[in-house]
PDB file of N, CA and C in Angstrom:
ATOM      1  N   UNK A   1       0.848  -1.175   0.000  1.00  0.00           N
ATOM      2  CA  UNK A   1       0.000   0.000   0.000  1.00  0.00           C
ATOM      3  C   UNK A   1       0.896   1.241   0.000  1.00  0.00           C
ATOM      4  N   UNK A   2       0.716   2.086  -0.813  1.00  0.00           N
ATOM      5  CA  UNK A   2       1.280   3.394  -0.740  1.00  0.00           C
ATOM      6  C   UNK A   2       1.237   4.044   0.702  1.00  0.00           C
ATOM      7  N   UNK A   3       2.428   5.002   0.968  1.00  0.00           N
ATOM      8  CA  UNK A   3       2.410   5.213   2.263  1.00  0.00           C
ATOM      9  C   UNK A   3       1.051   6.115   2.869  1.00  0.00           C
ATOM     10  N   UNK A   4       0.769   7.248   1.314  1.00  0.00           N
ATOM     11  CA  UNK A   4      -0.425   8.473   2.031  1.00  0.00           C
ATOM     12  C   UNK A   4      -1.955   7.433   2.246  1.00  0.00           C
ATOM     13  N   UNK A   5      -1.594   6.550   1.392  1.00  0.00           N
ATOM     14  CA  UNK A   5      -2.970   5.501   1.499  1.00  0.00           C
ATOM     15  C   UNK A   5      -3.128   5.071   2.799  1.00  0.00           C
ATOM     16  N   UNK A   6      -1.436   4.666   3.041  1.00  0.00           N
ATOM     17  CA  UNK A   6      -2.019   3.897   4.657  1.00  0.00           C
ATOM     18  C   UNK A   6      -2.311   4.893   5.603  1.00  0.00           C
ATOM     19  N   UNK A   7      -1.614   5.703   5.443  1.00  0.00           N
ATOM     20  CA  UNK A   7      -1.652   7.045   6.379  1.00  0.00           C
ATOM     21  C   UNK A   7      -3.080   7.708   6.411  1.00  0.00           C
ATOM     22  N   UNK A   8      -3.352   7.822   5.101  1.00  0.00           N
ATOM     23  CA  UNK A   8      -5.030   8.262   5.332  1.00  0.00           C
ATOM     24  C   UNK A   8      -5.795   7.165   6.014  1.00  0.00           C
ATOM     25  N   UNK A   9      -5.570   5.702   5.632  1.00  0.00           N
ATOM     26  CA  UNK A   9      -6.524   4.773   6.503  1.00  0.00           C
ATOM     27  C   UNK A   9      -6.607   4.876   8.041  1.00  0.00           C
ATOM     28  N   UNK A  10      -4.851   4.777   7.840  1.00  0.00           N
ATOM     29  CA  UNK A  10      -4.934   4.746   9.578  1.00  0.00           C
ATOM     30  C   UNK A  10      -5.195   5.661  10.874  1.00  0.00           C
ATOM     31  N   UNK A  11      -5.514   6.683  10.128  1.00  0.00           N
ATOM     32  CA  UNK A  11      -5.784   7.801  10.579  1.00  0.00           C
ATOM     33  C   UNK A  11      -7.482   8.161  10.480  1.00  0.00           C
ATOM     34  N   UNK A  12      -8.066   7.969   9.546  1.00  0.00           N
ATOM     35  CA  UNK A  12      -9.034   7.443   9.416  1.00  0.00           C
ATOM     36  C   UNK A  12      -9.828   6.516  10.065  1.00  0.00           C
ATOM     37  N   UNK A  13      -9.301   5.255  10.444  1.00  0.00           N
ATOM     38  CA  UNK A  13     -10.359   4.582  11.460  1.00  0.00           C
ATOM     39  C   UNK A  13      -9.729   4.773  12.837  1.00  0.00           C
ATOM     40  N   UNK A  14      -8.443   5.194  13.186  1.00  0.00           N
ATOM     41  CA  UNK A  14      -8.518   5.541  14.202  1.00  0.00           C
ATOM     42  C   UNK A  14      -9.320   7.041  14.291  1.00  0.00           C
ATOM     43  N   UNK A  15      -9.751   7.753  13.491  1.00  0.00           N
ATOM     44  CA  UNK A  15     -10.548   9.010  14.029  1.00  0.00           C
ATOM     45  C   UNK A  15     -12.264   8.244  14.437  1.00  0.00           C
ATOM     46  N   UNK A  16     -12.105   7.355  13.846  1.00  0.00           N
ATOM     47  CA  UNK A  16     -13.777   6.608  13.528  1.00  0.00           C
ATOM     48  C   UNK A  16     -13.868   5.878  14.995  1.00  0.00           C
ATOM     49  N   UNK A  17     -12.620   5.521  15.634  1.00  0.00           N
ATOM     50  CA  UNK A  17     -12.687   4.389  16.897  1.00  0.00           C
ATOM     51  C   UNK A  17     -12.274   5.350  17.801  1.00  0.00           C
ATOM     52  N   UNK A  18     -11.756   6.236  18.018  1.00  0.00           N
ATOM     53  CA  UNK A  18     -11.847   7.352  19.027  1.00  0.00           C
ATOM     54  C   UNK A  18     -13.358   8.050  19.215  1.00  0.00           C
ATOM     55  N   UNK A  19     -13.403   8.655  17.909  1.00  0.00           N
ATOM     56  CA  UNK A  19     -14.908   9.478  18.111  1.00  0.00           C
ATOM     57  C   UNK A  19     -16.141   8.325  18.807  1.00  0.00           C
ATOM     58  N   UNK A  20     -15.969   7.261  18.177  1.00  0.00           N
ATOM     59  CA  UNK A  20     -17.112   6.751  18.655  1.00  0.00           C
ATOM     60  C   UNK A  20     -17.075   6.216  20.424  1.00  0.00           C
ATOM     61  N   UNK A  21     -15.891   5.445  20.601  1.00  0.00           N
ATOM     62  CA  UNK A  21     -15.046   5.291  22.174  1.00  0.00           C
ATOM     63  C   UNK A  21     -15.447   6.178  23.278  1.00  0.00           C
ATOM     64  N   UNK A  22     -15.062   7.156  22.466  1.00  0.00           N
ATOM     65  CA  UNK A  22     -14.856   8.110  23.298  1.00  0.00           C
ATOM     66  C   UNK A  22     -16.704   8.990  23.974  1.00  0.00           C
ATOM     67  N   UNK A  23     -17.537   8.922  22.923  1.00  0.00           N
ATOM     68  CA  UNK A  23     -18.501   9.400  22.970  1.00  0.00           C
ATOM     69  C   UNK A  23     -19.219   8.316  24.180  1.00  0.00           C
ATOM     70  N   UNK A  24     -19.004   6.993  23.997  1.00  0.00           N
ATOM     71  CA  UNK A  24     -19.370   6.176  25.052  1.00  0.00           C
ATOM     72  C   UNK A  24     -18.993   6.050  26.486  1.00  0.00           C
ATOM     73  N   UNK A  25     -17.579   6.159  25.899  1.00  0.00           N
ATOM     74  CA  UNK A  25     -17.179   6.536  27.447  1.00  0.00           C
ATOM     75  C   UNK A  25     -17.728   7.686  27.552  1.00  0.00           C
ATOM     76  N   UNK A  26     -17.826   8.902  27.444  1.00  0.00           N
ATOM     77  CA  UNK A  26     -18.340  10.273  28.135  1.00  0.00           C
ATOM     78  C   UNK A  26     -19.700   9.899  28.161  1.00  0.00           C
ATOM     79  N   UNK A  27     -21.026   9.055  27.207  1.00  0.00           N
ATOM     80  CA  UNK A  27     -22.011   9.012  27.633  1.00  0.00           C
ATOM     81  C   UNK A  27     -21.872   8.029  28.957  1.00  0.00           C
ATOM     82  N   UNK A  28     -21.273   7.077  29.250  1.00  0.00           N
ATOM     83  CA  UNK A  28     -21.215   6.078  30.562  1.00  0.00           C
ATOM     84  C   UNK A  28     -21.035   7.089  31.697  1.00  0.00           C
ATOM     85  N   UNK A  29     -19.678   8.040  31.308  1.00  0.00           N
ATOM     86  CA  UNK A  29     -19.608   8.950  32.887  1.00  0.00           C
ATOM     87  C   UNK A  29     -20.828   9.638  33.030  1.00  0.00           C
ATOM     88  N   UNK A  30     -21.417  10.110  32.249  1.00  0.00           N
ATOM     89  CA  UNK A  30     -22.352  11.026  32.689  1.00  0.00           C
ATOM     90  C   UNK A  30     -23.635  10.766  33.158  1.00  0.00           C
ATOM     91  N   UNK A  31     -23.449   9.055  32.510  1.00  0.00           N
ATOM     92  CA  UNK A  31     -25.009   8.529  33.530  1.00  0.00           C
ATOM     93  C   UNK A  31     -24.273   7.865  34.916  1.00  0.00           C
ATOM     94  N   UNK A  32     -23.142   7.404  34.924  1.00  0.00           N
ATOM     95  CA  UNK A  32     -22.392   7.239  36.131  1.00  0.00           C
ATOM     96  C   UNK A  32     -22.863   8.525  37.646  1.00  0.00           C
ATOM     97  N   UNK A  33     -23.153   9.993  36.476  1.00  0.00           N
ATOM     98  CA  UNK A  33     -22.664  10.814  37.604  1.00  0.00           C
ATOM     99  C   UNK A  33     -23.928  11.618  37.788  1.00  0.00           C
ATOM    100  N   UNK A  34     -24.989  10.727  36.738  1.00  0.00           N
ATOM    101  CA  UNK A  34     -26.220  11.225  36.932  1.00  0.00           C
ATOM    102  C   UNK A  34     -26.780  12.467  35.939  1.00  0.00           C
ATOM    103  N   UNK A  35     -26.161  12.241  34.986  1.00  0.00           N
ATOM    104  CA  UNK A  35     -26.284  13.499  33.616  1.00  0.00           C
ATOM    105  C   UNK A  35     -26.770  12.458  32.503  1.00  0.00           C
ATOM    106  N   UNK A  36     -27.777  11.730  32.699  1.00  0.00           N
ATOM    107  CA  UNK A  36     -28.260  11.002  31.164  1.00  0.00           C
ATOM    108  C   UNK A  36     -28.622  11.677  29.902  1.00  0.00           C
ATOM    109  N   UNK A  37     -28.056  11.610  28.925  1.00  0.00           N
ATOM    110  CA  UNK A  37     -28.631  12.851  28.274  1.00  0.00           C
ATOM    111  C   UNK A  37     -29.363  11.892  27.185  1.00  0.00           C
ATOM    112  N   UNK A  38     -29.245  10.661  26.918  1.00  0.00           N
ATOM    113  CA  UNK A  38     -29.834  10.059  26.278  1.00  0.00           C
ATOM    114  C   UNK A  38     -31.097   9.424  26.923  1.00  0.00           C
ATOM    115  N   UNK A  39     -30.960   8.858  27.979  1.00  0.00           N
ATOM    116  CA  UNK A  39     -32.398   7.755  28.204  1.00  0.00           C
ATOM    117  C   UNK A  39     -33.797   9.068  29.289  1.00  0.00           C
ATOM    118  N   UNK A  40     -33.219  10.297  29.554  1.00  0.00           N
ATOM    119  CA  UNK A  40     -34.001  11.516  29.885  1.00  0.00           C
ATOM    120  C   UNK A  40     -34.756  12.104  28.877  1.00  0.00           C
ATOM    121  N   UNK A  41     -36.228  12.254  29.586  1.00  0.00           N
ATOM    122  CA  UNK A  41     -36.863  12.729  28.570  1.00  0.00           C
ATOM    123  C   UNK A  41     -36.831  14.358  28.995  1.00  0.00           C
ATOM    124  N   UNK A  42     -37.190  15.234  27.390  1.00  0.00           N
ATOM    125  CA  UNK A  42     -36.788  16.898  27.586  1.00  0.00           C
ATOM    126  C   UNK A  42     -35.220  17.214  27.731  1.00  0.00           C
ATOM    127  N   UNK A  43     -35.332  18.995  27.749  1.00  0.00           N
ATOM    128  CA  UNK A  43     -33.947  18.810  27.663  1.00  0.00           C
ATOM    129  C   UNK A  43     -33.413  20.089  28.593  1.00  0.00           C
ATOM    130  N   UNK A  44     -33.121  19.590  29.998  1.00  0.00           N
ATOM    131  CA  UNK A  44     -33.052  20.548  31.043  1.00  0.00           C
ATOM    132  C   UNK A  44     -32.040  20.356  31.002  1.00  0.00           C
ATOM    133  N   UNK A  45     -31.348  21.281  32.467  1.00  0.00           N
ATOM    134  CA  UNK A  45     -29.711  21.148  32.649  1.00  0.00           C
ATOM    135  C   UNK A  45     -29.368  20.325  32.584  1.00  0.00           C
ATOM    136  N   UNK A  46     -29.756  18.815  33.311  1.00  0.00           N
ATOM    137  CA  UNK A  46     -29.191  17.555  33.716  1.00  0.00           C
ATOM    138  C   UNK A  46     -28.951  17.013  31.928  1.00  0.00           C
ATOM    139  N   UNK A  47     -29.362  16.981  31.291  1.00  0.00           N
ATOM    140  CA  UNK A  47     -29.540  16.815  29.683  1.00  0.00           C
ATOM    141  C   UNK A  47     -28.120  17.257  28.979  1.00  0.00           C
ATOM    142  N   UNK A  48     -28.454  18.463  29.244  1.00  0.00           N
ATOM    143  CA  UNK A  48     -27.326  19.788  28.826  1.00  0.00           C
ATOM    144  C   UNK A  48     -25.841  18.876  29.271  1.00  0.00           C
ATOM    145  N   UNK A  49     -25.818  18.804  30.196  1.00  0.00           N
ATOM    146  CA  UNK A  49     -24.439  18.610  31.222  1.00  0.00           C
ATOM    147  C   UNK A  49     -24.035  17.139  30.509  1.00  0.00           C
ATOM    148  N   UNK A  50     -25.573  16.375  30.606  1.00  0.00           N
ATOM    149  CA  UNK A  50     -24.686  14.639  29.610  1.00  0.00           C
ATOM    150  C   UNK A  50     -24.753  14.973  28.526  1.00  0.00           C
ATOM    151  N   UNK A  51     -25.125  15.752  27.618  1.00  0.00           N
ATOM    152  CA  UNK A  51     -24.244  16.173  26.544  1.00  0.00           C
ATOM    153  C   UNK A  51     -23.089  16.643  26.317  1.00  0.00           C
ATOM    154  N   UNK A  52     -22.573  17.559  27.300  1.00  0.00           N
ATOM    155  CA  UNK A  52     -20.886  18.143  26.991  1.00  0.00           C
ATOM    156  C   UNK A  52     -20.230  16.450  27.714  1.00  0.00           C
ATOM    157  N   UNK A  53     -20.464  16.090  28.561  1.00  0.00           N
ATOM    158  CA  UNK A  53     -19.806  14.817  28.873  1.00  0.00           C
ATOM    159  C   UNK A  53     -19.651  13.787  27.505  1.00  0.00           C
ATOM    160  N   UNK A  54     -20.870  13.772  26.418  1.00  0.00           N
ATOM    161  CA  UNK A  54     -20.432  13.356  25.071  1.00  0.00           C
ATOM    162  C   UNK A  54     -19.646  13.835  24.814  1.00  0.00           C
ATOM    163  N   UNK A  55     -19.518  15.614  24.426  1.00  0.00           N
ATOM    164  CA  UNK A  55     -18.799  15.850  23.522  1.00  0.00           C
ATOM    165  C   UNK A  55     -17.601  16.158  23.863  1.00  0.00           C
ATOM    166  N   UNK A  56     -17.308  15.882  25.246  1.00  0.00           N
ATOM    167  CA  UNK A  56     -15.844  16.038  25.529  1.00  0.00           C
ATOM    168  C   UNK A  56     -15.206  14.715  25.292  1.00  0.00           C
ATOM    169  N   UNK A  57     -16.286  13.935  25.566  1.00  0.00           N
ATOM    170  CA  UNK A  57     -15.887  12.326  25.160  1.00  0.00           C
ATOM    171  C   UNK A  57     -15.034  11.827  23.951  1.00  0.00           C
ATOM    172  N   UNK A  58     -15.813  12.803  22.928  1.00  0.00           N
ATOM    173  CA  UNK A  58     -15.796  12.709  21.608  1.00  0.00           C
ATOM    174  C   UNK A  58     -14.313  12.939  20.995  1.00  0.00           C
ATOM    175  N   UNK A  59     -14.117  14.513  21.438  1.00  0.00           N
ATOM    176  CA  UNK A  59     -12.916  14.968  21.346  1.00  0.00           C
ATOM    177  C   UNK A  59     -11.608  14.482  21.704  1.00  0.00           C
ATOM    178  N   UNK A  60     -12.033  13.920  22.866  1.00  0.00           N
ATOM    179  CA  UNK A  60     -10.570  13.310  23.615  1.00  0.00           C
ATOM    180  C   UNK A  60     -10.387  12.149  23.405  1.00  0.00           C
ATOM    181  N   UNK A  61     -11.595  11.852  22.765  1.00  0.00           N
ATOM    182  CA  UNK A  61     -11.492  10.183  22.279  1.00  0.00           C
ATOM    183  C   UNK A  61     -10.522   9.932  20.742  1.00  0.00           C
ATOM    184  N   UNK A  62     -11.204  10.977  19.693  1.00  0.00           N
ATOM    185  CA  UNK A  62     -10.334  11.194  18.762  1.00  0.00           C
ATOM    186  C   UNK A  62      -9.028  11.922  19.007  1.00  0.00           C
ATOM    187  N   UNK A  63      -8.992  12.541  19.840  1.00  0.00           N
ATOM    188  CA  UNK A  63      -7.309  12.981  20.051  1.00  0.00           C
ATOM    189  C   UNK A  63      -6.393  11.768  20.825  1.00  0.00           C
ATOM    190  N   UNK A  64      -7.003  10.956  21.439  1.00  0.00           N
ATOM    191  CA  UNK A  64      -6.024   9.867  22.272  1.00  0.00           C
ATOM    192  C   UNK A  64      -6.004   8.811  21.025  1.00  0.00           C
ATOM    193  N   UNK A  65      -6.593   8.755  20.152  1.00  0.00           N
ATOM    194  CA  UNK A  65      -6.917   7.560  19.389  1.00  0.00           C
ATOM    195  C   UNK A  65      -5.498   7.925  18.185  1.00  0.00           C
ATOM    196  N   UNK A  66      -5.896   9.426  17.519  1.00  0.00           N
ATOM    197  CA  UNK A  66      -4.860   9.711  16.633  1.00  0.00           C
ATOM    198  C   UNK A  66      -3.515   9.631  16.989  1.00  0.00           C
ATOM    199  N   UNK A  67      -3.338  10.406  18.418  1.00  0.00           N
ATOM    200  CA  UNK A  67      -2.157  10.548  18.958  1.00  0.00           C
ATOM    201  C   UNK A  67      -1.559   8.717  19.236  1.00  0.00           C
ATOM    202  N   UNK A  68      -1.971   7.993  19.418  1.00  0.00           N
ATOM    203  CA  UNK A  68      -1.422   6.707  19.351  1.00  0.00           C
ATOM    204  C   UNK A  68      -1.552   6.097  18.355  1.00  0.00           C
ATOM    205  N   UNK A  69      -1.959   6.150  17.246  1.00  0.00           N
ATOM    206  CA  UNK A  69      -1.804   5.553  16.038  1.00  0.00           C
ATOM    207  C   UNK A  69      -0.753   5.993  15.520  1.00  0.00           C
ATOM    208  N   UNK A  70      -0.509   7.685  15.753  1.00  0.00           N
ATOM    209  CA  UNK A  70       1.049   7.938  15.212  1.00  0.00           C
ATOM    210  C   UNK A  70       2.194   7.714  15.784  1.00  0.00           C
ATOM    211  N   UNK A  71       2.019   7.106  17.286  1.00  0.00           N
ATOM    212  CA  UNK A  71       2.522   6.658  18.223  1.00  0.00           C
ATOM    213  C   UNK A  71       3.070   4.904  18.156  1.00  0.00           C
ATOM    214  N   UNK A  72       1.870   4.091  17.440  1.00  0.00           N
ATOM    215  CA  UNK A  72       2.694   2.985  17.118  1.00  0.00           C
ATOM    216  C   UNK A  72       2.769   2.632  15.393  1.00  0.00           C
ATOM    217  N   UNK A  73       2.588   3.860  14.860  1.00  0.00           N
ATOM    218  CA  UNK A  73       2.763   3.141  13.495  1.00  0.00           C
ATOM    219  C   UNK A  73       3.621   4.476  12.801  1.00  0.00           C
ATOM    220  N   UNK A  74       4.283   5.194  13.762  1.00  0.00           N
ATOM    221  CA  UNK A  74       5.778   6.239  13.483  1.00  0.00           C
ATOM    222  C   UNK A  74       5.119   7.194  12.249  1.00  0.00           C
ATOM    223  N   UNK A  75       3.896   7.561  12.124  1.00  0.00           N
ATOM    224  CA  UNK A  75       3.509   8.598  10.935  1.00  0.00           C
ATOM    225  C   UNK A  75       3.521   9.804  11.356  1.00  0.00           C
ATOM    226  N   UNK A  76       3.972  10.542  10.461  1.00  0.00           N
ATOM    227  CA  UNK A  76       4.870  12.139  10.962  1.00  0.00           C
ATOM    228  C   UNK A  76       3.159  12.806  11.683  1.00  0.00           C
ATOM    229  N   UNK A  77       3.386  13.702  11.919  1.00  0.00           N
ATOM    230  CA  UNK A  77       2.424  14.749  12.708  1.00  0.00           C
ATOM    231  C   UNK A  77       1.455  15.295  11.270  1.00  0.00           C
TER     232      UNK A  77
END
């Protein structure tokens, strides 16, 4: 495989297995901590709050995911 090929793949499903990881884990903490934002009906604070717990999920999920893919497969920054 050409190198930008693999480089786009691997970068690629690791953005696909972070974002999604990560969104789970932040939806788990937030019903952990009492912020369901999914199984609550309406959309009050408690709602609000398990949503940024997604979307911080999300973020840090795709940044830990990329950052170690270039971490074990040596692809420049």
């Amino acid at each position: 495989m050409q190198n930008d090929t693999r480089r786009a793949l691997v970068i690629g499903v690791a953005d696909a297995l972070g974002f999604t990881l990560g969104a789970l884990a932040g939806w788990g903490l937030g019903r952990l901590l009492g912020f369901d934002f999914v199984g609550a009906a309406g959309y009050g604070t408690s709602q609000m709050v398990g949503l940024v717990f997604i979307v911080l999920g999300c973020g840090l999920g795709k940044w830990l995911a990329r950052t170690l893919a270039r971490t074990f497969t040596k692809l420049p920054q």
